[in-house]
C-alpha atoms as a PDB file:
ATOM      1  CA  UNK A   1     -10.283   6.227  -2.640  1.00  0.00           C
ATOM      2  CA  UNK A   2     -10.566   2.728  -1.871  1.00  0.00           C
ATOM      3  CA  UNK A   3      -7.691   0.527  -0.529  1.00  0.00           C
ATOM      4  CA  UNK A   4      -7.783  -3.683   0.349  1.00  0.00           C
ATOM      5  CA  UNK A   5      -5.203  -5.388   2.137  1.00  0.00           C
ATOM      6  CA  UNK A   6      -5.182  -9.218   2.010  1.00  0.00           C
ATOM      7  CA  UNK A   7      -2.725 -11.822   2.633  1.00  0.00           C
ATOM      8  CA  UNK A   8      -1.214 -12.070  -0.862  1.00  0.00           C
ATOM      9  CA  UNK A   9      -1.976  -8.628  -1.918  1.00  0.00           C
ATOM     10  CA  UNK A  10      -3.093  -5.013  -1.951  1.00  0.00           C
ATOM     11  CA  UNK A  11      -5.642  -3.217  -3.682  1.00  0.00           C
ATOM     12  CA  UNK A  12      -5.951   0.377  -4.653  1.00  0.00           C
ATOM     13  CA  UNK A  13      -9.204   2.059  -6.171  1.00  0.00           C
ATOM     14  CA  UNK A  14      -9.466   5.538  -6.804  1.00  0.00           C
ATOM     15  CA  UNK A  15      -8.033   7.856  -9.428  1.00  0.00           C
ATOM     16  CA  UNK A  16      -4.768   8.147 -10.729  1.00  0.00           C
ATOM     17  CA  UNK A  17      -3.951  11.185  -8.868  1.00  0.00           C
ATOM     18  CA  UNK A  18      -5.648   9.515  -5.658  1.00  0.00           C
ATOM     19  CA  UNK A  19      -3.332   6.327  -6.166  1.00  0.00           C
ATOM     20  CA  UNK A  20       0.086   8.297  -6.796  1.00  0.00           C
ATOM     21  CA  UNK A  21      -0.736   9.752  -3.153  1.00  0.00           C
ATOM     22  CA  UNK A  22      -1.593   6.823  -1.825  1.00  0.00           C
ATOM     23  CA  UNK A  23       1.924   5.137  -3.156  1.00  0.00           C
ATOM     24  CA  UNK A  24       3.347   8.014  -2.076  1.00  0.00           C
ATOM     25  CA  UNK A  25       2.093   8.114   1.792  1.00  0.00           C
ATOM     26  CA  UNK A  26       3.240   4.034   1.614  1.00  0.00           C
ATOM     27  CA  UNK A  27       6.779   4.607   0.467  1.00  0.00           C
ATOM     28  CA  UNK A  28       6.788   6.973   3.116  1.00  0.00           C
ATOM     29  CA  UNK A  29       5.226   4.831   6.168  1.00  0.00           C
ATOM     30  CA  UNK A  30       7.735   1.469   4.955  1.00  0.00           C
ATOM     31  CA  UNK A  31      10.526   3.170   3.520  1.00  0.00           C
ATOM     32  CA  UNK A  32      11.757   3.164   0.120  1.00  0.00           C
ATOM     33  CA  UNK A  33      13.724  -0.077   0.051  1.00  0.00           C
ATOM     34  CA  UNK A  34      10.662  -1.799   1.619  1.00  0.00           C
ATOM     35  CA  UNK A  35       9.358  -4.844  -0.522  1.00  0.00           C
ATOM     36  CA  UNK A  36       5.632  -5.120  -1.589  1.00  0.00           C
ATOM     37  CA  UNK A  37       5.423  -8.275   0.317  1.00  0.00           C
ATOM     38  CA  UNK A  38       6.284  -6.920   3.361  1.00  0.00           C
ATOM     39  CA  UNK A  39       4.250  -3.761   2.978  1.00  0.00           C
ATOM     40  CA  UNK A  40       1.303  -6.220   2.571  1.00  0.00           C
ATOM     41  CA  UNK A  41       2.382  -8.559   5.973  1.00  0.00           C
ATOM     42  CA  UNK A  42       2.410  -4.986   7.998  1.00  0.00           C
ATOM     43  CA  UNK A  43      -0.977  -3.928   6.937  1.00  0.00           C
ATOM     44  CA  UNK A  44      -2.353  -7.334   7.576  1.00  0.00           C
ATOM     45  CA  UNK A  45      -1.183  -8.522  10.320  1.00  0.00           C
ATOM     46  CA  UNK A  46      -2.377  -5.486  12.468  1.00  0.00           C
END
């Protein structure tokens, strides 16, 4: 499982199951109601 973070967007490489998980742990970090874009500027900006 593979996962890039740039300015403008994300990247997630793995398989299907991986990526679900992955989506999954995200939603959980950010919070549901959290926009992609602003998932992306808290990965980034650490």
């Amino acid at each position: 499982m593979k996962s890039y973070f740039s300015e403008k967007s994300f990247h997630l490489q793995g398989k299907a199951w991986q990526v679900r998980i992955m989506l999954n742990q995200l939603q959980k970090e950010v919070g549901k109601s959290t926009k992609v874009i602003d998932l992306i500027r808290t990965r980034t900006s650490k």
